[in-house]
Every structure is written in C-alpha cells, then in structure tokens.
PDB file of N, CA and C in Angstrom:
ATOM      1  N   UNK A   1       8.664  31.196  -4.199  1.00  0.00           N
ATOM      2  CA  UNK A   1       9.367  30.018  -4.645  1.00  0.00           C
ATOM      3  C   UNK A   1       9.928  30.293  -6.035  1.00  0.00           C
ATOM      4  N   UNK A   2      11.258  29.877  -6.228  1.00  0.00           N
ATOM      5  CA  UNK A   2      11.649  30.129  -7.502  1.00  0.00           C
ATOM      6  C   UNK A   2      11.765  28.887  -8.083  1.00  0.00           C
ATOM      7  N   UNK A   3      11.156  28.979  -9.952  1.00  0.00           N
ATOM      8  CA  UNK A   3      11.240  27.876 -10.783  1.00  0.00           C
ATOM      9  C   UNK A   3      12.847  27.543 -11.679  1.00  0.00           C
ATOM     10  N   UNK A   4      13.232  26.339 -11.236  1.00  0.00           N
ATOM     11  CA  UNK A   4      14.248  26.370 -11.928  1.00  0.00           C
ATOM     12  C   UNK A   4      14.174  25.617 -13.016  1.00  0.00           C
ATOM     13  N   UNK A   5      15.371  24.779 -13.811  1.00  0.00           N
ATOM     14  CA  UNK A   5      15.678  23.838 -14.479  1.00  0.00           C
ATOM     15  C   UNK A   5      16.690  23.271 -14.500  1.00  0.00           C
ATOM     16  N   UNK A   6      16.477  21.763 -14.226  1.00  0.00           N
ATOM     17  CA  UNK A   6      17.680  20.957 -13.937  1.00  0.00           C
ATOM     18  C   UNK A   6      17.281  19.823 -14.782  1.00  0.00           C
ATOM     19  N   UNK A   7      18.775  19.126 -15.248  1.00  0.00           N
ATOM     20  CA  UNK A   7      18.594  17.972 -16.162  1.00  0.00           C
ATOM     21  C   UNK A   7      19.276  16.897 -15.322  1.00  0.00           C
ATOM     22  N   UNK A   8      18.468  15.823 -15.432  1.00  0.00           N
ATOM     23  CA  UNK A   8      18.546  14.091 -14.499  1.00  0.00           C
ATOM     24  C   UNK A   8      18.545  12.984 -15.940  1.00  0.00           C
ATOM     25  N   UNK A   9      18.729  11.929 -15.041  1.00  0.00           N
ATOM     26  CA  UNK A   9      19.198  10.556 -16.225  1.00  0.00           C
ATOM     27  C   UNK A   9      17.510  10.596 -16.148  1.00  0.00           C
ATOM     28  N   UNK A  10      16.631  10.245 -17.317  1.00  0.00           N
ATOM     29  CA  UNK A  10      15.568   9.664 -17.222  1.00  0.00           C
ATOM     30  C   UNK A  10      15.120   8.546 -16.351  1.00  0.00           C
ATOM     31  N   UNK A  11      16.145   7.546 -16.013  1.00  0.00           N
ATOM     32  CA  UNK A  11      16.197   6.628 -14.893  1.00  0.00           C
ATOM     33  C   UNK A  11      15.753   7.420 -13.595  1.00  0.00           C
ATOM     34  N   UNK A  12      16.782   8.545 -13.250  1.00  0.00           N
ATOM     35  CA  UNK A  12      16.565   8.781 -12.083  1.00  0.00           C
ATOM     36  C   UNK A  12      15.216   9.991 -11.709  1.00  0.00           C
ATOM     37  N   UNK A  13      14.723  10.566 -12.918  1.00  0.00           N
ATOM     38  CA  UNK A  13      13.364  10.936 -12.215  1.00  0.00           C
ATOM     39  C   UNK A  13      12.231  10.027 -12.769  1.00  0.00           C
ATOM     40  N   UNK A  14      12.234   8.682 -13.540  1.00  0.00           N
ATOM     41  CA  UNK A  14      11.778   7.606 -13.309  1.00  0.00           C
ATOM     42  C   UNK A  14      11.505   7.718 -11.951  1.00  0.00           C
ATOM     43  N   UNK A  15      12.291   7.110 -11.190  1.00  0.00           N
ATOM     44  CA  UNK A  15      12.524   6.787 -10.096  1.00  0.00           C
ATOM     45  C   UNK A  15      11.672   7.983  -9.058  1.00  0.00           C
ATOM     46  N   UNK A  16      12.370   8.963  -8.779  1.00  0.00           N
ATOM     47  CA  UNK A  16      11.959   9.722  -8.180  1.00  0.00           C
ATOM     48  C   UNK A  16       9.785  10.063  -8.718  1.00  0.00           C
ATOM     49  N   UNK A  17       9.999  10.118 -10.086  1.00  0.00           N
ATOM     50  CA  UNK A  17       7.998   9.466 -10.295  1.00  0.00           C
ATOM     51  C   UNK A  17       7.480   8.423  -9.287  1.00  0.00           C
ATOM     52  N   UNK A  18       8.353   7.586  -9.370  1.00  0.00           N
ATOM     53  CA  UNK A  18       7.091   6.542  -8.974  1.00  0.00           C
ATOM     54  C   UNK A  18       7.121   6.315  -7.744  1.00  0.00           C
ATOM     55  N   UNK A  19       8.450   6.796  -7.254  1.00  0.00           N
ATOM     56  CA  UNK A  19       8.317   7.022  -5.612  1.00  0.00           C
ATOM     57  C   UNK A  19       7.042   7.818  -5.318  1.00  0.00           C
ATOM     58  N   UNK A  20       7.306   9.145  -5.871  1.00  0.00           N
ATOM     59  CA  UNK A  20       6.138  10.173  -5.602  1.00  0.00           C
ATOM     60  C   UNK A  20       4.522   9.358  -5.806  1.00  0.00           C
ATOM     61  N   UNK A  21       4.525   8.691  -6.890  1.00  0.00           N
ATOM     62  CA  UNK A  21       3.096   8.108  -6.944  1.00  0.00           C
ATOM     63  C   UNK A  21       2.804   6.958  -6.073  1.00  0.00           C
ATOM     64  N   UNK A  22       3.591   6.379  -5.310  1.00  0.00           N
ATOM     65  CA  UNK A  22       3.334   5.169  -4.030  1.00  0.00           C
ATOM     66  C   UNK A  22       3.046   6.010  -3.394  1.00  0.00           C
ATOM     67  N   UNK A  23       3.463   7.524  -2.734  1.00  0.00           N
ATOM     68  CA  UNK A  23       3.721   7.703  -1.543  1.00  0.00           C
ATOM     69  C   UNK A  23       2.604   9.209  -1.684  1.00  0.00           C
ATOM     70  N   UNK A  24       1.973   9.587  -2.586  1.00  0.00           N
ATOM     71  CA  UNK A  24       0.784  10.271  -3.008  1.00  0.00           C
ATOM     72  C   UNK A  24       1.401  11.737  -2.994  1.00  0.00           C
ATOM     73  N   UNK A  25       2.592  12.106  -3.465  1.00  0.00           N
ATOM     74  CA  UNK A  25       3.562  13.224  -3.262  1.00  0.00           C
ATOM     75  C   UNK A  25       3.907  13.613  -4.716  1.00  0.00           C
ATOM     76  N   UNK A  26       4.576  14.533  -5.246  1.00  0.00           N
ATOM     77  CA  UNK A  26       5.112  14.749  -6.229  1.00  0.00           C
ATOM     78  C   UNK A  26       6.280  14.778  -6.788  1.00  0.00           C
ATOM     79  N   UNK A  27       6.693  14.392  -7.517  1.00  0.00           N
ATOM     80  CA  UNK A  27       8.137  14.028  -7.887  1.00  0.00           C
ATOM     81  C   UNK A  27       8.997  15.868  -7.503  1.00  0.00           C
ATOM     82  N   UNK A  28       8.156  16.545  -8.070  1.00  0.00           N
ATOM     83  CA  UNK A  28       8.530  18.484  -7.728  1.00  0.00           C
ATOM     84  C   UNK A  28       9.105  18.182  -6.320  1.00  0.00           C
ATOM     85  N   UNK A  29       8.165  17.712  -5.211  1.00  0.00           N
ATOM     86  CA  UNK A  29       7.998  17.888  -3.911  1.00  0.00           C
ATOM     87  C   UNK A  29       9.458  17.183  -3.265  1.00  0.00           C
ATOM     88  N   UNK A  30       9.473  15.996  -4.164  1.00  0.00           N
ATOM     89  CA  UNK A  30      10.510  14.900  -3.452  1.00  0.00           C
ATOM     90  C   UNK A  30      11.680  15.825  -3.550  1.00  0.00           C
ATOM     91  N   UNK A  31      11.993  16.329  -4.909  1.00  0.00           N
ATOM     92  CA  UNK A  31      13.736  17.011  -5.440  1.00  0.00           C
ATOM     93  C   UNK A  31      13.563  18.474  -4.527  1.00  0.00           C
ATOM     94  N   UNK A  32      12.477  18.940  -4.130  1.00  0.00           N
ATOM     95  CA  UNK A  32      12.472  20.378  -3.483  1.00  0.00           C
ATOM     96  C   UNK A  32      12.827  19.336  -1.610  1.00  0.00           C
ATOM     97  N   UNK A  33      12.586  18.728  -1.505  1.00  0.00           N
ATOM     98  CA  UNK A  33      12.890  18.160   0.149  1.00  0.00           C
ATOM     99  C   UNK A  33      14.457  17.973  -0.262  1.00  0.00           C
ATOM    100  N   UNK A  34      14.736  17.003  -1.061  1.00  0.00           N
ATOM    101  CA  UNK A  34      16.286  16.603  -0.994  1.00  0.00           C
ATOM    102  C   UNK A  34      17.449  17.759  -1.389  1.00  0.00           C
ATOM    103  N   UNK A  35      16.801  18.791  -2.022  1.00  0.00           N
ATOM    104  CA  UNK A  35      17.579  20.183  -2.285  1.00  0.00           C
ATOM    105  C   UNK A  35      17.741  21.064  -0.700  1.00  0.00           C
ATOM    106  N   UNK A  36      16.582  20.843  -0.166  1.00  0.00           N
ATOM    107  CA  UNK A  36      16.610  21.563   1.290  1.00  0.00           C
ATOM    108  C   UNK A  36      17.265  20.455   2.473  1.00  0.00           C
ATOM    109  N   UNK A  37      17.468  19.120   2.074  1.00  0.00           N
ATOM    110  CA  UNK A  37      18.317  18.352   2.999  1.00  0.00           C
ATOM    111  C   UNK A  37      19.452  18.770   2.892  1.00  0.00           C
ATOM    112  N   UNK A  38      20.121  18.601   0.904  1.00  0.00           N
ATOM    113  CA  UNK A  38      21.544  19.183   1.136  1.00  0.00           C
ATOM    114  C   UNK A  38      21.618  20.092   1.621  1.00  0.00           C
ATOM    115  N   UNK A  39      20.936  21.623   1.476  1.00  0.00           N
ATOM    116  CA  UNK A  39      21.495  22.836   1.682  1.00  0.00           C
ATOM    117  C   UNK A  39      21.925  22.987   3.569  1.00  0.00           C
ATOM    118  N   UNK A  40      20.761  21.896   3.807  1.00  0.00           N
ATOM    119  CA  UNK A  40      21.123  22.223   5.528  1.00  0.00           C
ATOM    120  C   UNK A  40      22.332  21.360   5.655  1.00  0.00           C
ATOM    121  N   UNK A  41      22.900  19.920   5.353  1.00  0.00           N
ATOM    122  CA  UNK A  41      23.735  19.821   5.806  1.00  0.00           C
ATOM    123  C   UNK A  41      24.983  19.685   5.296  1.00  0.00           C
ATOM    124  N   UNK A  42      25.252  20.725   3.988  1.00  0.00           N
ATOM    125  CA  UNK A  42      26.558  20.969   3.384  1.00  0.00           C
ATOM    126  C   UNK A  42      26.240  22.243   2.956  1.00  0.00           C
ATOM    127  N   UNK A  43      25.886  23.496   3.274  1.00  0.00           N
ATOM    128  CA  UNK A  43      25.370  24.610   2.991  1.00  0.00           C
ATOM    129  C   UNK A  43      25.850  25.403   3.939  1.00  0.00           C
ATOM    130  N   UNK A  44      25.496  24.956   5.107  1.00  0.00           N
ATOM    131  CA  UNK A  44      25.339  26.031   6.023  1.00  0.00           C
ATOM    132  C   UNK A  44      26.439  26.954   6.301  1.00  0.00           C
ATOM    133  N   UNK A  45      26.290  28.109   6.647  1.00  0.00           N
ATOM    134  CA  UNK A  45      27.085  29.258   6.596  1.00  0.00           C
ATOM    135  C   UNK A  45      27.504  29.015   8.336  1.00  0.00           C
ATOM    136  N   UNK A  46      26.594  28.779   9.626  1.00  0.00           N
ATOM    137  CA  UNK A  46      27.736  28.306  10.546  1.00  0.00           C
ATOM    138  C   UNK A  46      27.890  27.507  10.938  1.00  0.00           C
ATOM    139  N   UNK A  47      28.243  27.089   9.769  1.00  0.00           N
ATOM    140  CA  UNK A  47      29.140  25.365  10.363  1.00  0.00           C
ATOM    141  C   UNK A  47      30.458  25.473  10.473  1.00  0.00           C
ATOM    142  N   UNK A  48      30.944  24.582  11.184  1.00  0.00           N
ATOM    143  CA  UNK A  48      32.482  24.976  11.826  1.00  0.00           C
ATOM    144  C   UNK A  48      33.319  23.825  10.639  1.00  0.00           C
ATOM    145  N   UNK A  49      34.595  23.864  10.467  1.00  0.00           N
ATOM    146  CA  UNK A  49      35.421  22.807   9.938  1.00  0.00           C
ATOM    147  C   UNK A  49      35.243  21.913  11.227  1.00  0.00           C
ATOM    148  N   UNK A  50      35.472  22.139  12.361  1.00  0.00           N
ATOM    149  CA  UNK A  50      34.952  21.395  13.500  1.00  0.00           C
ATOM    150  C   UNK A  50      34.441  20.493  13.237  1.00  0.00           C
ATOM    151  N   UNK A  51      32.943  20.699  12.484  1.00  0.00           N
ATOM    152  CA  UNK A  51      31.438  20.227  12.160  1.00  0.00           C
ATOM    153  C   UNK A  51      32.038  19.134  11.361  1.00  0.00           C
ATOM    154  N   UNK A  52      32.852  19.096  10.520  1.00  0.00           N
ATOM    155  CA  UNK A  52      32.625  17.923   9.284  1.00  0.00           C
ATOM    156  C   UNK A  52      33.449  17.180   9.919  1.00  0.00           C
ATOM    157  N   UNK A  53      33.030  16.343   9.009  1.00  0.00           N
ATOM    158  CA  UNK A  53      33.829  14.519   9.247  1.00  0.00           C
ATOM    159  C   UNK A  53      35.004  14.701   8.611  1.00  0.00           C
ATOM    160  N   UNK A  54      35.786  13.816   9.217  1.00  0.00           N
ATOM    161  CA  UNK A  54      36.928  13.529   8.834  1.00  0.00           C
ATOM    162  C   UNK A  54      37.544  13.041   7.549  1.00  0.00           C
ATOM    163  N   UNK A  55      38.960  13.689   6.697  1.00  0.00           N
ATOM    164  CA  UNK A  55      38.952  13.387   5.535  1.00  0.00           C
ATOM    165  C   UNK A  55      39.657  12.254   5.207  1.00  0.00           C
ATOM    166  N   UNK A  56      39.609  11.591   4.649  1.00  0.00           N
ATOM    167  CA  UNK A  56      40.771   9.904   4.346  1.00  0.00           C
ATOM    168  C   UNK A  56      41.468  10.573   3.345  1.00  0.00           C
ATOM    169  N   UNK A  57      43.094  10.655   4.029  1.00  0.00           N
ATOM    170  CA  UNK A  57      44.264  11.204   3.355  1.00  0.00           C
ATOM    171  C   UNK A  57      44.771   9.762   3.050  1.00  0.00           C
ATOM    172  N   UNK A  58      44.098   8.664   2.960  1.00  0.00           N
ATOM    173  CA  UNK A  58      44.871   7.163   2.781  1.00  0.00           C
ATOM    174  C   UNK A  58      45.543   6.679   3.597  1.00  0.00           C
ATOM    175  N   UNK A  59      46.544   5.886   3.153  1.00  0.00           N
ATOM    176  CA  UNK A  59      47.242   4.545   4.251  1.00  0.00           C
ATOM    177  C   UNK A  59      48.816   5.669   4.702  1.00  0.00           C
ATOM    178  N   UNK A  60      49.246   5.168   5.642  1.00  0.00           N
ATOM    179  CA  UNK A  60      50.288   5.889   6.366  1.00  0.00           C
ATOM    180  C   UNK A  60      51.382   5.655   5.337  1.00  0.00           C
ATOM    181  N   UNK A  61      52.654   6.157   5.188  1.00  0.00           N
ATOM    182  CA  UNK A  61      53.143   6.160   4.452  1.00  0.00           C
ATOM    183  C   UNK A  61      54.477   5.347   4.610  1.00  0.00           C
ATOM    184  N   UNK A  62      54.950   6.240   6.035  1.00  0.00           N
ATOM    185  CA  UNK A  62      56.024   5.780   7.072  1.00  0.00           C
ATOM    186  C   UNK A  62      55.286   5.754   8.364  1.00  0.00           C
ATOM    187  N   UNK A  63      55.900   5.203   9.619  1.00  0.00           N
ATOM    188  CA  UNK A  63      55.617   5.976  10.838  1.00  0.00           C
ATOM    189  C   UNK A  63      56.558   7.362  10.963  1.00  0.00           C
ATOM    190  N   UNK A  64      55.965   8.229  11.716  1.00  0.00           N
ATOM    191  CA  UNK A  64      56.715   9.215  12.376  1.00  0.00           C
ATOM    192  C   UNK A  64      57.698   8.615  13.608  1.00  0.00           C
ATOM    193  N   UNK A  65      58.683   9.708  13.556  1.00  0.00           N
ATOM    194  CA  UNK A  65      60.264   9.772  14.038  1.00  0.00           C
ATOM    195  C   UNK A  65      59.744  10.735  15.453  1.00  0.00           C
ATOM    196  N   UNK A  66      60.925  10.708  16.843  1.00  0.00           N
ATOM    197  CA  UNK A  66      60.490  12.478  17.233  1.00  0.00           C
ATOM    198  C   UNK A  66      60.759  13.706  16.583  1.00  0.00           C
ATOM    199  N   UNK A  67      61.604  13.227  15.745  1.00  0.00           N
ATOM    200  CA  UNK A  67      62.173  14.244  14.603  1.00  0.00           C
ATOM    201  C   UNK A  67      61.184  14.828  14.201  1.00  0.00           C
ATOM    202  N   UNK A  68      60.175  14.295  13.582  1.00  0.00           N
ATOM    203  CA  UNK A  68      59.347  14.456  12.658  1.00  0.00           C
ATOM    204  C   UNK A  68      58.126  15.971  13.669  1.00  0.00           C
ATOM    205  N   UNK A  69      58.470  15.416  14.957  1.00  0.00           N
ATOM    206  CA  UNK A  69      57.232  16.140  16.007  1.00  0.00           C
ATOM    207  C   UNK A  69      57.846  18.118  15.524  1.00  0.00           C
ATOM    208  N   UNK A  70      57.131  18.655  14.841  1.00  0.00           N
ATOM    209  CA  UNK A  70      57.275  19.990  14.737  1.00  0.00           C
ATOM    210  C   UNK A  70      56.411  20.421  16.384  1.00  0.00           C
ATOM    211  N   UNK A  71      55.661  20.122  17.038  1.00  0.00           N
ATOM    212  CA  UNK A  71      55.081  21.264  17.965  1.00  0.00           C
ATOM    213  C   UNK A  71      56.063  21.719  18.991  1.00  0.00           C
ATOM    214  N   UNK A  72      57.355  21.148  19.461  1.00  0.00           N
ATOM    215  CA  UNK A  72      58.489  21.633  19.844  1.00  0.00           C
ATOM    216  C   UNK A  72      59.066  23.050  19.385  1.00  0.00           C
ATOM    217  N   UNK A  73      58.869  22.568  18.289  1.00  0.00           N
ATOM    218  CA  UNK A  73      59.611  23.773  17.228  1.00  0.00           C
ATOM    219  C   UNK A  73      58.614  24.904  17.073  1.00  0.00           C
ATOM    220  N   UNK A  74      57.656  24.588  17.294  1.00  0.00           N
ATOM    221  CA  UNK A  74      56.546  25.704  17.060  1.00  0.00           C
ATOM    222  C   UNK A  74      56.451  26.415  18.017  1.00  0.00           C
ATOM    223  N   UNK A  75      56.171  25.585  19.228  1.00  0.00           N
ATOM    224  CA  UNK A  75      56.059  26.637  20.537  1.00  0.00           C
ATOM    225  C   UNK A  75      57.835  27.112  21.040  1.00  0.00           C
ATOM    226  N   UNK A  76      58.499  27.242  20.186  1.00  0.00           N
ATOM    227  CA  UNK A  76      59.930  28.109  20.656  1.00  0.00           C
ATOM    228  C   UNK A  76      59.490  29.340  20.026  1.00  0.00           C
TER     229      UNK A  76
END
C-alpha cells in the first residue's frame, strides 16, 4: 500500500471523521474505498467511449435541412 498526501476543506474530512466514527471504520478506510470507486468507474483502461454517458452539447441551435445530412456524401 502506498502512503500518500492529499489536502481537503477541514469541513470535508470533518465529515468523512464522523462518518467513520458512526459506522466503526476509519476516515483512511472511507477516502481509500471512494479512491478505488473512482478508479473503477472513470479509470478503467477497457472501457469503451461506448461505455460513457452521453455528453450535453446544449439546446439545438437550428433544426437540420437534408442539406445538412453529410452521410450521402460520405458514402460516395
């Protein structure tokens, strides 16, 4: 196991303390689980673009034309 160092708002390992002391765990224990949640699910090496969710490019701008349809043009 490697020791690191990371800096938090005092609020938030507040927080993460006293969780650990309701729940008879260690505040170490809680940030080492939520470091190994992210890594599995924004980490992973095979994950597909497939895999992720979808991005919000915002509100439409215009509608599209057939003009506008390039896959015509692509498959020539």
């Amino acid at each position: 196991m490697k020791t690191i160092t990371i800096n938090v708002s005092s609020e938030t390992y507040h927080a993460f303390q006293e969780y650990a002391a309701r729940n008879n765990r260690t505040a170490s224990e809680l940030i080492r689980n939520a470091m190994e949640e992210y890594r599995r699910s924004y980490l992973r090496e095979d994950q597909s673009i497939f895999d992720a969710p979808p991005a919000n490019a915002g509100s439409i701008l215009k509608d599209l034309t057939p003009e506008d349809d390039l896959l015509q043009e692509m498959l020539e």
